[in-house]
Protein backbone atom coordinates (compact mmCIF):
# COMPACT_ATOMS: atom_id res chain seq x y z
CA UNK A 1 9.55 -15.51 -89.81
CA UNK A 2 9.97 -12.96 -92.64
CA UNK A 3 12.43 -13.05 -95.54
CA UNK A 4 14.12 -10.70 -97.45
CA UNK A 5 15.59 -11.65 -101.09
CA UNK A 6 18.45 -9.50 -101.83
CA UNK A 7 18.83 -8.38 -106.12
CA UNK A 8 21.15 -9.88 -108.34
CA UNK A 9 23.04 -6.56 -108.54
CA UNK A 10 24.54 -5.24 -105.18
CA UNK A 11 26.58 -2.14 -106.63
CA UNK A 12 27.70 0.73 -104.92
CA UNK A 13 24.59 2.42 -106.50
CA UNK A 14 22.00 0.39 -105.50
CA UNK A 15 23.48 0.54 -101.54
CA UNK A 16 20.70 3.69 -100.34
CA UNK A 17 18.15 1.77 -101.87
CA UNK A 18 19.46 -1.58 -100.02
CA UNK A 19 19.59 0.67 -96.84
CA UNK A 20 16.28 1.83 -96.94
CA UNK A 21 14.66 -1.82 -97.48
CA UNK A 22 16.69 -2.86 -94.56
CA UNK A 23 15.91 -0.51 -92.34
CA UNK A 24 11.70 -1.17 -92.50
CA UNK A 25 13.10 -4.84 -90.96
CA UNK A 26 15.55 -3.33 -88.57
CA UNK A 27 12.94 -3.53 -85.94
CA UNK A 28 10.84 -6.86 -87.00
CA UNK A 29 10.13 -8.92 -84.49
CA UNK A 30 11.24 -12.65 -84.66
CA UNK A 31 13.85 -14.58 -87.07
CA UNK A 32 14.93 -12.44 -90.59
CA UNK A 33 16.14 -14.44 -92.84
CA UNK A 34 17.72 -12.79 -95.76
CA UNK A 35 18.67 -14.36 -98.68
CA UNK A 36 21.56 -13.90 -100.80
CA UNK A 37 20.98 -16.67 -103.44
CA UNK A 38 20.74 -14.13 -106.55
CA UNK A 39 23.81 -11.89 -105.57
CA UNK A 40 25.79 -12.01 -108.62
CA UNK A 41 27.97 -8.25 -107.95
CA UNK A 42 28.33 -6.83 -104.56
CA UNK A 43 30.36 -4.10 -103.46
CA UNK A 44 32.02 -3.17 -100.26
CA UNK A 45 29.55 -0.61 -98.94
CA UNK A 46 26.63 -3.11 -99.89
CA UNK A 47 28.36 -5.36 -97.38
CA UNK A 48 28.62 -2.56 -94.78
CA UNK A 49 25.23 -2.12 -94.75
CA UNK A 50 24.48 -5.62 -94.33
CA UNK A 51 27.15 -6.08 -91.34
CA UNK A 52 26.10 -3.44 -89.40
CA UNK A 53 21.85 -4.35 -90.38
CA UNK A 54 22.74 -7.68 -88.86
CA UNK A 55 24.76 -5.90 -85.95
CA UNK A 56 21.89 -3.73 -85.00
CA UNK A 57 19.29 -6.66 -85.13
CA UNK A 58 21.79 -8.63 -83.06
CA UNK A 59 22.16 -6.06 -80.31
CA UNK A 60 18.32 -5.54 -80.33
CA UNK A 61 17.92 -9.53 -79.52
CA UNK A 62 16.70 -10.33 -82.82
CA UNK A 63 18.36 -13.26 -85.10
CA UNK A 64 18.77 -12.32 -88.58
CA UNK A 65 19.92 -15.52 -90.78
CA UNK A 66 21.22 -15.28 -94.57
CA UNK A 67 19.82 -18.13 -96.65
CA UNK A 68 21.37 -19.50 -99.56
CA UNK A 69 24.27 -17.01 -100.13
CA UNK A 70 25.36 -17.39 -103.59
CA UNK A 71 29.88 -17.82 -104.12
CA UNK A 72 30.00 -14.34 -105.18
CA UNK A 73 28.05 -13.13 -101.77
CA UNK A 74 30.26 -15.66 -99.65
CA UNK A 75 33.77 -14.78 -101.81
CA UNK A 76 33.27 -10.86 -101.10
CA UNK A 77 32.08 -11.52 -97.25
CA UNK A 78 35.44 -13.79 -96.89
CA UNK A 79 37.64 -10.97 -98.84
CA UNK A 80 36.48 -8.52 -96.55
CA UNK A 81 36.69 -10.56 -93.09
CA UNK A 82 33.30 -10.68 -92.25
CA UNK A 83 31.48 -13.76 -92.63
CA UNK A 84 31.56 -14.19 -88.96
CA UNK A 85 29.32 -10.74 -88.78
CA UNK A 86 27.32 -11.93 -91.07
CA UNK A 87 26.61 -15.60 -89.32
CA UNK A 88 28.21 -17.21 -92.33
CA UNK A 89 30.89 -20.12 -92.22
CA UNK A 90 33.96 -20.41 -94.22
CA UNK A 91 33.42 -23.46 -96.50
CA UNK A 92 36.20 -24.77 -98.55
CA UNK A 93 34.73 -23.00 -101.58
CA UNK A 94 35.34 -19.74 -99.69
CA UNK A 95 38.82 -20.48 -97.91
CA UNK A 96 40.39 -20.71 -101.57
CA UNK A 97 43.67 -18.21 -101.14
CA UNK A 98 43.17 -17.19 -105.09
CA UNK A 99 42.14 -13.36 -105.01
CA UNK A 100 40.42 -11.79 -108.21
CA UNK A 101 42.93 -9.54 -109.19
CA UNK A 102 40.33 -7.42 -111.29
């Protein structure tokens, strides 16, 4: 099993750099787990890259799990409709209807 620790800052600018550390896994053999326990600012595209990592892994056979994602990781993933993709549950912290308006 190998891990991957995602950065505190998932901006759009940072989302090559997330793609290219993703893809030397794309291929690993065994269980990924990836965790999201620092993520503290993540855009859309950083979750787009991390939907369709965990899609690729999944069509491949391989199980890619995401430890520990911090409220900000699990509010944008609800936002956006795709905790399912990502393996994640809603928990009542995430099924609040509030939206950040900023």
């Amino acid at each position: 099993m190998s891990t991957v620790t995602l950065p505190q800052d998932l901006g759009i600018e940072s989302t090559s750099e997330l793609k290219q550390q993703l893809a030397d896994q794309l291929g690993l053999a065994g269980e990924l787990r990836v965790d999201a326990s620092q993520v503290g600012r993540i855009h859309t595209a950083a979750l787009q890259v991390l939907c369709a990592f965990a899609l690729a892994r999944r069509q491949n056979g391989l199980v890619t799990v995401f430890d520990n994602a911090s409220p900000t990781f699990r509010d944008a993933a609800r936002l956006l409709g795709v905790l399912p993709a990502l393996g994640l549950e809603a928990t009542p912290d995430t099924m609040n209807s509030v939206e950040n308006a900023a």
